[in-house]
PDB file of N, CA and C in Angstrom:
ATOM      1  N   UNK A   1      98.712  31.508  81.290  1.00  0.00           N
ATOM      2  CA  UNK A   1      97.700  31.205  80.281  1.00  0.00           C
ATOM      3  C   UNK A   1      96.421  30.822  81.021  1.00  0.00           C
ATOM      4  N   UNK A   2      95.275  31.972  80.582  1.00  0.00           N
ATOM      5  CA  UNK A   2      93.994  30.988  81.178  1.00  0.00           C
ATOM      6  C   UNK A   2      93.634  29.930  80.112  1.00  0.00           C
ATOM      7  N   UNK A   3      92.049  28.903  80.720  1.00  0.00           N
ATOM      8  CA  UNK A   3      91.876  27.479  80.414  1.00  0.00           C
ATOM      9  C   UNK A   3      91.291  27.999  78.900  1.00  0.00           C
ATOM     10  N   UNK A   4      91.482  29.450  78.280  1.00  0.00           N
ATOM     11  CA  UNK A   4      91.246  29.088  76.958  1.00  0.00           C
ATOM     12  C   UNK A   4      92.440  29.393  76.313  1.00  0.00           C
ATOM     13  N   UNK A   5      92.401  28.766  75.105  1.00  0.00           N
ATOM     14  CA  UNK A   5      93.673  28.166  74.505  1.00  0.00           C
ATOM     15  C   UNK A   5      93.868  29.549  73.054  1.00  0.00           C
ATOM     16  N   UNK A   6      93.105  29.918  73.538  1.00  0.00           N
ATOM     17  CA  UNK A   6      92.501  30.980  71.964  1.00  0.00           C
ATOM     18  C   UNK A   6      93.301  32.437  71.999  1.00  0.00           C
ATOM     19  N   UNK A   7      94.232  32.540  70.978  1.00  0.00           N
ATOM     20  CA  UNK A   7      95.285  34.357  71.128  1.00  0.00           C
ATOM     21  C   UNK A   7      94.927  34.310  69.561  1.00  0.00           C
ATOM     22  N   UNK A   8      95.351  35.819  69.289  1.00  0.00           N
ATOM     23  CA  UNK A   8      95.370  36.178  67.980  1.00  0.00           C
ATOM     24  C   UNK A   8      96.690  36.683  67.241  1.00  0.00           C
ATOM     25  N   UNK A   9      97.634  36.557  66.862  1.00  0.00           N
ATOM     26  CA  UNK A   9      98.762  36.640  66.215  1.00  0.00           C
ATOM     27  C   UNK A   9      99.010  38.054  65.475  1.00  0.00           C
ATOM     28  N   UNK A  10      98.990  39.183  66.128  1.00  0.00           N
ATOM     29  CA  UNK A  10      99.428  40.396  65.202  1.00  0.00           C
ATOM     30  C   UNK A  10     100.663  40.035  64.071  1.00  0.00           C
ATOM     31  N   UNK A  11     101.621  39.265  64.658  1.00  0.00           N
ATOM     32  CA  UNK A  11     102.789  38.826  63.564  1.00  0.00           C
ATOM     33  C   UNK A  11     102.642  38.328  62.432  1.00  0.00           C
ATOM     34  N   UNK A  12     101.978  37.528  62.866  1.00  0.00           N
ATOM     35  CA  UNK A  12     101.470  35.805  62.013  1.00  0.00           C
ATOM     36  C   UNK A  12     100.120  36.495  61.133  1.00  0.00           C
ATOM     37  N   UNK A  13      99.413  37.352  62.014  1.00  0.00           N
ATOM     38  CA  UNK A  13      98.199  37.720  61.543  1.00  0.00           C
ATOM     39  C   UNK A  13      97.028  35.954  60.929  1.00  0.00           C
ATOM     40  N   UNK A  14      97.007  35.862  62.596  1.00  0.00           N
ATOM     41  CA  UNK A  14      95.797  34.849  62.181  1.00  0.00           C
ATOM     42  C   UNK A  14      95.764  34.267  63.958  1.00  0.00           C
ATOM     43  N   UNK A  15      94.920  33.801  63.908  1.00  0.00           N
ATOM     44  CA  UNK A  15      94.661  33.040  65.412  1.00  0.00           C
ATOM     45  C   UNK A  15      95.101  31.872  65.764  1.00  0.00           C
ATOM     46  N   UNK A  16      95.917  31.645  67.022  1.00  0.00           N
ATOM     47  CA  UNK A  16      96.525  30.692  67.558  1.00  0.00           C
ATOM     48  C   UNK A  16      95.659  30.154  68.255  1.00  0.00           C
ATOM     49  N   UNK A  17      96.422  28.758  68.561  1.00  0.00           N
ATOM     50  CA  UNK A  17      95.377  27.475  69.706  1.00  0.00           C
ATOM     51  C   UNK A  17      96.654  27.032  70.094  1.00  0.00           C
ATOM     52  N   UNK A  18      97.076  27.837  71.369  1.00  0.00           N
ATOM     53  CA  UNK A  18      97.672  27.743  72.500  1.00  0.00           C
ATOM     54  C   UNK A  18      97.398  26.258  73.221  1.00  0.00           C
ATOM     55  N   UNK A  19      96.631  25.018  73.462  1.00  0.00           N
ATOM     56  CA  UNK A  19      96.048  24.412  73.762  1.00  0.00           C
ATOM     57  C   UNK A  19      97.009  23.368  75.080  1.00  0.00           C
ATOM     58  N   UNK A  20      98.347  23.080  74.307  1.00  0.00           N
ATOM     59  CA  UNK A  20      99.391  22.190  74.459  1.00  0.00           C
ATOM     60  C   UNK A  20     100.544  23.268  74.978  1.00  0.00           C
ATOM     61  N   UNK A  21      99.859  24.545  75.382  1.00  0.00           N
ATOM     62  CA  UNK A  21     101.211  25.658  75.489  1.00  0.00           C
ATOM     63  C   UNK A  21     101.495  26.495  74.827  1.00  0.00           C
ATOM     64  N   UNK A  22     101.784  27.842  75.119  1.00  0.00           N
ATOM     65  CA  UNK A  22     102.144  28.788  74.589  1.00  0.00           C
ATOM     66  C   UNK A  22     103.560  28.328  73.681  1.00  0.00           C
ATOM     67  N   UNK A  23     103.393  28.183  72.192  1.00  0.00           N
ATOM     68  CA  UNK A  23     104.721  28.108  71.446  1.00  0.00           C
ATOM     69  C   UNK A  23     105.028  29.418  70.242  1.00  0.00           C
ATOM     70  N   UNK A  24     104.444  30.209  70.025  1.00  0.00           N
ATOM     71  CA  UNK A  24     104.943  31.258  69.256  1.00  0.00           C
ATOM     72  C   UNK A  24     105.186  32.329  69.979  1.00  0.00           C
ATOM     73  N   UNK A  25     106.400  33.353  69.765  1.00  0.00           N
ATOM     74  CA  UNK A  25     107.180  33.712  70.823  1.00  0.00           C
ATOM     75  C   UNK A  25     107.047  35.378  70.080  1.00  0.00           C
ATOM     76  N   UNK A  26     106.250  35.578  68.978  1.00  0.00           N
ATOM     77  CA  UNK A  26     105.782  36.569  68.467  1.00  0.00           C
ATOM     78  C   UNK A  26     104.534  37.678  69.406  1.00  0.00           C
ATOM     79  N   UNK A  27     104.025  38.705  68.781  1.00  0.00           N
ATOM     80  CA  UNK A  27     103.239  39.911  69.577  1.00  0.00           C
ATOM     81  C   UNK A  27     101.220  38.935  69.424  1.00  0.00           C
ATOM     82  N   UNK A  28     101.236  38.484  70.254  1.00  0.00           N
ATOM     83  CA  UNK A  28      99.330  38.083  70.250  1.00  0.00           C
ATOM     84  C   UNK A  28      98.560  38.806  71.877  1.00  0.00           C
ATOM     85  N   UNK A  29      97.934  38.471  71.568  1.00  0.00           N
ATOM     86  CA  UNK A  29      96.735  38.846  72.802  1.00  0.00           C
ATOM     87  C   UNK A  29      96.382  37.521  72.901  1.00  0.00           C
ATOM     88  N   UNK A  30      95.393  37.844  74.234  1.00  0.00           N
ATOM     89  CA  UNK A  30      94.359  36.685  74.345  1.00  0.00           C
ATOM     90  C   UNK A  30      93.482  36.736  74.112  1.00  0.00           C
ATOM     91  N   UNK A  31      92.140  36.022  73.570  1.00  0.00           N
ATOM     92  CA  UNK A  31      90.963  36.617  73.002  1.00  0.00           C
ATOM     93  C   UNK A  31      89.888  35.638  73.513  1.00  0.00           C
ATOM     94  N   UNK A  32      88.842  36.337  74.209  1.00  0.00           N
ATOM     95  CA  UNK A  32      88.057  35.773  75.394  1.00  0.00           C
ATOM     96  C   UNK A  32      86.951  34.693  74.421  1.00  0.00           C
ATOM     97  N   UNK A  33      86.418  33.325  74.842  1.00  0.00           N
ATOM     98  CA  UNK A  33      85.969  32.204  74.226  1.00  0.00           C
ATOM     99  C   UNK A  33      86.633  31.526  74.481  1.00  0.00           C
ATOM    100  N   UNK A  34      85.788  30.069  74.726  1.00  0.00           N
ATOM    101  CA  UNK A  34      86.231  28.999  74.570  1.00  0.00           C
ATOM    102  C   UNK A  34      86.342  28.112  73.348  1.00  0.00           C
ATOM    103  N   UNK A  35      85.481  28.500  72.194  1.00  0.00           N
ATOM    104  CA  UNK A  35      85.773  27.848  70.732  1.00  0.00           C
ATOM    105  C   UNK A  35      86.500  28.958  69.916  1.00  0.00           C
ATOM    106  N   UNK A  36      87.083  28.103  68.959  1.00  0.00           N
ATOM    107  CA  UNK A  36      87.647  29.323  68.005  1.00  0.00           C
ATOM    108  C   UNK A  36      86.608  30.335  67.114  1.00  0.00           C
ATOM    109  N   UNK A  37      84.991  29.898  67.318  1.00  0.00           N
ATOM    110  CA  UNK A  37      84.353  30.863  66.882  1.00  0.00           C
ATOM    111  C   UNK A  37      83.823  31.898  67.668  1.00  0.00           C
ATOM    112  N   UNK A  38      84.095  32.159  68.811  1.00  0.00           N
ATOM    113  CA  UNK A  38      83.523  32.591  69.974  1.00  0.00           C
ATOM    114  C   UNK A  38      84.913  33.701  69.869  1.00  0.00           C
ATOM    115  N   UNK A  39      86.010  32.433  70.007  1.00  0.00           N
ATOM    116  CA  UNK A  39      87.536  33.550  69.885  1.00  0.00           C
ATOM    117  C   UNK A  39      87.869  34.773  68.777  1.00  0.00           C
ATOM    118  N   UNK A  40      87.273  34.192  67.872  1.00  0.00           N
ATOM    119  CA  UNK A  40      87.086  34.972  66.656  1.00  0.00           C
ATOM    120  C   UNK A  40      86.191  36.199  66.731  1.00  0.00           C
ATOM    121  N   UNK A  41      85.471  35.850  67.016  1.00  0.00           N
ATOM    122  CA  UNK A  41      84.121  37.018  67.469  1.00  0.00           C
ATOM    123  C   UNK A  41      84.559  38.138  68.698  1.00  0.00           C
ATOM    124  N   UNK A  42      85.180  37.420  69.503  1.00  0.00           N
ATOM    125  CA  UNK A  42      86.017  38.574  70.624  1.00  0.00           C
ATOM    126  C   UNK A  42      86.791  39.022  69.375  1.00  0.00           C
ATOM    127  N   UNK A  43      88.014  38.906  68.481  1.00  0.00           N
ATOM    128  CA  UNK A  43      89.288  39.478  68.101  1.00  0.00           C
ATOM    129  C   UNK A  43      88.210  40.473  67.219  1.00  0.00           C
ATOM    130  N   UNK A  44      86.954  40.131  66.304  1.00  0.00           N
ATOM    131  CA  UNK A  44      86.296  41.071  65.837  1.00  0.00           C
ATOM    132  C   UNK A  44      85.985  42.433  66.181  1.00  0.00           C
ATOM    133  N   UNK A  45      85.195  41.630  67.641  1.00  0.00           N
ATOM    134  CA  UNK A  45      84.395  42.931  68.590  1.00  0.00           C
ATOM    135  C   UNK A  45      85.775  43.945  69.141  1.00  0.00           C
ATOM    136  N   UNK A  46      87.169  43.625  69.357  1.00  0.00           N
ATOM    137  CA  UNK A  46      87.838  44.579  69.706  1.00  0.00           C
ATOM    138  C   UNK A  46      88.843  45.325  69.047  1.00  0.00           C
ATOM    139  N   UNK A  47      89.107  44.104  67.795  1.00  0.00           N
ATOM    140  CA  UNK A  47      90.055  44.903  66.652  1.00  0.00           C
ATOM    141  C   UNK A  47      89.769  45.197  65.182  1.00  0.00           C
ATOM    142  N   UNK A  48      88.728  44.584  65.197  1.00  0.00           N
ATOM    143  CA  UNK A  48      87.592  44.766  63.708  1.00  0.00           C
ATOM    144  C   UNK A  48      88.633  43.976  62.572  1.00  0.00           C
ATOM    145  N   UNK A  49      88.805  44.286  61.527  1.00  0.00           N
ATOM    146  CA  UNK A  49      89.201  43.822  60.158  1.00  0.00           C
ATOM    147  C   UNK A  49      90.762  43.483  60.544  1.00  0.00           C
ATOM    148  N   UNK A  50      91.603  43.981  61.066  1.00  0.00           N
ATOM    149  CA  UNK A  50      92.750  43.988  61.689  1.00  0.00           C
ATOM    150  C   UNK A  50      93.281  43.125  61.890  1.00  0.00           C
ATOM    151  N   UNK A  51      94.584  42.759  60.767  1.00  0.00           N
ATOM    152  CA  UNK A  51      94.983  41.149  60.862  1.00  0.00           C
ATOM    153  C   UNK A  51      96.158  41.621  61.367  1.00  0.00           C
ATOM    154  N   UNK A  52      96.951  42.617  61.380  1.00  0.00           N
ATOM    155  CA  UNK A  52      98.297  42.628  61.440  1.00  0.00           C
ATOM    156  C   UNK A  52      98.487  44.531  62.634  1.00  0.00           C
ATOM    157  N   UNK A  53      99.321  44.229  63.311  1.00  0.00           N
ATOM    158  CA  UNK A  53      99.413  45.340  64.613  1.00  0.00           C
ATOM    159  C   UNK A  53      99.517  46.637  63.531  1.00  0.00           C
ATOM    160  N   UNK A  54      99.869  47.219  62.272  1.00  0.00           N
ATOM    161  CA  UNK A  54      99.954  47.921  62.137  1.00  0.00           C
ATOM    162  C   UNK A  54      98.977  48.360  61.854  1.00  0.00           C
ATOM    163  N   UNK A  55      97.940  47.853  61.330  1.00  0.00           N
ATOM    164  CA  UNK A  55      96.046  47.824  60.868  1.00  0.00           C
ATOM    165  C   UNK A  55      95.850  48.261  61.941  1.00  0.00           C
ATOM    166  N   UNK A  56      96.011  48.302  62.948  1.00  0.00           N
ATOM    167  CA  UNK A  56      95.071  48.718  64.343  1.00  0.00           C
ATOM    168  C   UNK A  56      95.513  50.198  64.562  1.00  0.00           C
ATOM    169  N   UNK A  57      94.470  51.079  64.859  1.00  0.00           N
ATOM    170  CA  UNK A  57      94.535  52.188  64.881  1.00  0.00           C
ATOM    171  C   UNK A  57      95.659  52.645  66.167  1.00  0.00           C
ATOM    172  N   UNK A  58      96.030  53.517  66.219  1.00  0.00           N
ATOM    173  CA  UNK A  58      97.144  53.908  66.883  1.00  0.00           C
ATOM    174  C   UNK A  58      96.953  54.328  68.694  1.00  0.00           C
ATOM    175  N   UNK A  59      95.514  54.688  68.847  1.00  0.00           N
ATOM    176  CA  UNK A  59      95.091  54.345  70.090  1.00  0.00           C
ATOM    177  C   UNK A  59      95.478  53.297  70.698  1.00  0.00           C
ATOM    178  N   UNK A  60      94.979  51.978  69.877  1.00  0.00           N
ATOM    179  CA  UNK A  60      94.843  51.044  70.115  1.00  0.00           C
ATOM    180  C   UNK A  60      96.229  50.074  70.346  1.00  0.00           C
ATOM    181  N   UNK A  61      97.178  50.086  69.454  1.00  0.00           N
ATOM    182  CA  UNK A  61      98.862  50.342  69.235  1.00  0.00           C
ATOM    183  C   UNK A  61      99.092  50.231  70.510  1.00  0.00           C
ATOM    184  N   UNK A  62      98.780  51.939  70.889  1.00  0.00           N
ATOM    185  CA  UNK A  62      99.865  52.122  72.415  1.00  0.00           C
ATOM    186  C   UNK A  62      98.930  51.429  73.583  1.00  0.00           C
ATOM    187  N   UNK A  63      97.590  51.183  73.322  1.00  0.00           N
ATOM    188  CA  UNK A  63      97.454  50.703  74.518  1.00  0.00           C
ATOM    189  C   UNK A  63      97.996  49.068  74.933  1.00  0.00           C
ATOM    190  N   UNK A  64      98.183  48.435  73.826  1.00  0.00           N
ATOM    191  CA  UNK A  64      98.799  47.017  73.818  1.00  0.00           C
ATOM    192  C   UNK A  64      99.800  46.604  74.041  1.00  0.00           C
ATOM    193  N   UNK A  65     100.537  47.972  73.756  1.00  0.00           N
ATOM    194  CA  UNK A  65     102.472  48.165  73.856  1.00  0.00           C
ATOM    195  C   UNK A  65     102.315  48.206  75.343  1.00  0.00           C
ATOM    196  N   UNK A  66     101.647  49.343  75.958  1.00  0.00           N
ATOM    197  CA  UNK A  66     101.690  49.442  77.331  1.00  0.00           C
ATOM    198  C   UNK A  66     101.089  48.444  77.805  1.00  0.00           C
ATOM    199  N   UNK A  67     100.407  47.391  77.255  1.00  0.00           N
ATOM    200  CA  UNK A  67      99.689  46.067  78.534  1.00  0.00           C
ATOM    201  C   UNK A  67     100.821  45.308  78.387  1.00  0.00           C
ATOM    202  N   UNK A  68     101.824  45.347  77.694  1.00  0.00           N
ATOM    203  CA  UNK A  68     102.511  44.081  76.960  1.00  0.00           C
ATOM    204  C   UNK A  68     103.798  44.481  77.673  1.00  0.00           C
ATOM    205  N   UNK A  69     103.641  46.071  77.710  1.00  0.00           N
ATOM    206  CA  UNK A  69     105.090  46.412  79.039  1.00  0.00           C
ATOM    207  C   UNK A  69     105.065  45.823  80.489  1.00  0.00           C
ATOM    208  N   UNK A  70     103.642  45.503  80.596  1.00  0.00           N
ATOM    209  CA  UNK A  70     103.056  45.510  82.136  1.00  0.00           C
ATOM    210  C   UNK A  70     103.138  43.843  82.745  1.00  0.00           C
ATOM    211  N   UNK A  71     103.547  43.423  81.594  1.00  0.00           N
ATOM    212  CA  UNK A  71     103.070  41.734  81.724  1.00  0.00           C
ATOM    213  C   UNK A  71     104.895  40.955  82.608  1.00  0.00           C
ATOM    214  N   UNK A  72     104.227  40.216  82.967  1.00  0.00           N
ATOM    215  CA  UNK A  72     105.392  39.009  83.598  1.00  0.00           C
ATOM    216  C   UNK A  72     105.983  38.520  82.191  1.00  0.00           C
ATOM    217  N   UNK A  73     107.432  38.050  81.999  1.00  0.00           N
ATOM    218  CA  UNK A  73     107.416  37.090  81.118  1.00  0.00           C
ATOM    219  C   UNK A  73     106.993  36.320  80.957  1.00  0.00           C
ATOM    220  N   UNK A  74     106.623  35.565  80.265  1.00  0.00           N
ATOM    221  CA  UNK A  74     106.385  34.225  79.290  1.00  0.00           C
ATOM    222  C   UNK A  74     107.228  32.831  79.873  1.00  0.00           C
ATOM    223  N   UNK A  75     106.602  32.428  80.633  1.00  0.00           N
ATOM    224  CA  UNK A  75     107.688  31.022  80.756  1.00  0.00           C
ATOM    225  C   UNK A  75     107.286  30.051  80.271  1.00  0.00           C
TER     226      UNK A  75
END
């Protein structure tokens, strides 16, 4: 986790504050800012209206599946 606390919840469909630790064990990103309005404004600028992974266009889908293949676990 970097020092911002800010992901966006494809599951949950809404934005997390990681702050105290990663605790939802569901599909998010990280979304660049340090306030949640800054965080918000990144999840805008890269996924637009898109609350939930299936809303996101299908480009976009596989490229997340494949960053999300690429990643270390979660400890």
């Amino acid at each position: 986790m970097t020092d911002n606390p800010y992901v966006w919840c494809f599951d949950h469909g809404r934005i997390h504050n990681f702050s105290d630790g990663a605790w939802c064990t569901a599909w998010w990103v990280q979304l660049a800012g340090t306030t949640e309005t800054e965080a918000l404004a990144d999840k805008a600028n890269r996924f637009g209206d898109a609350q939930f992974y299936d809303q996101l266009p299908v480009t976009v889908q596989v490229e997340l599946a494949d960053a999300q293949d690429r990643q270390e676990p979660q400890q």
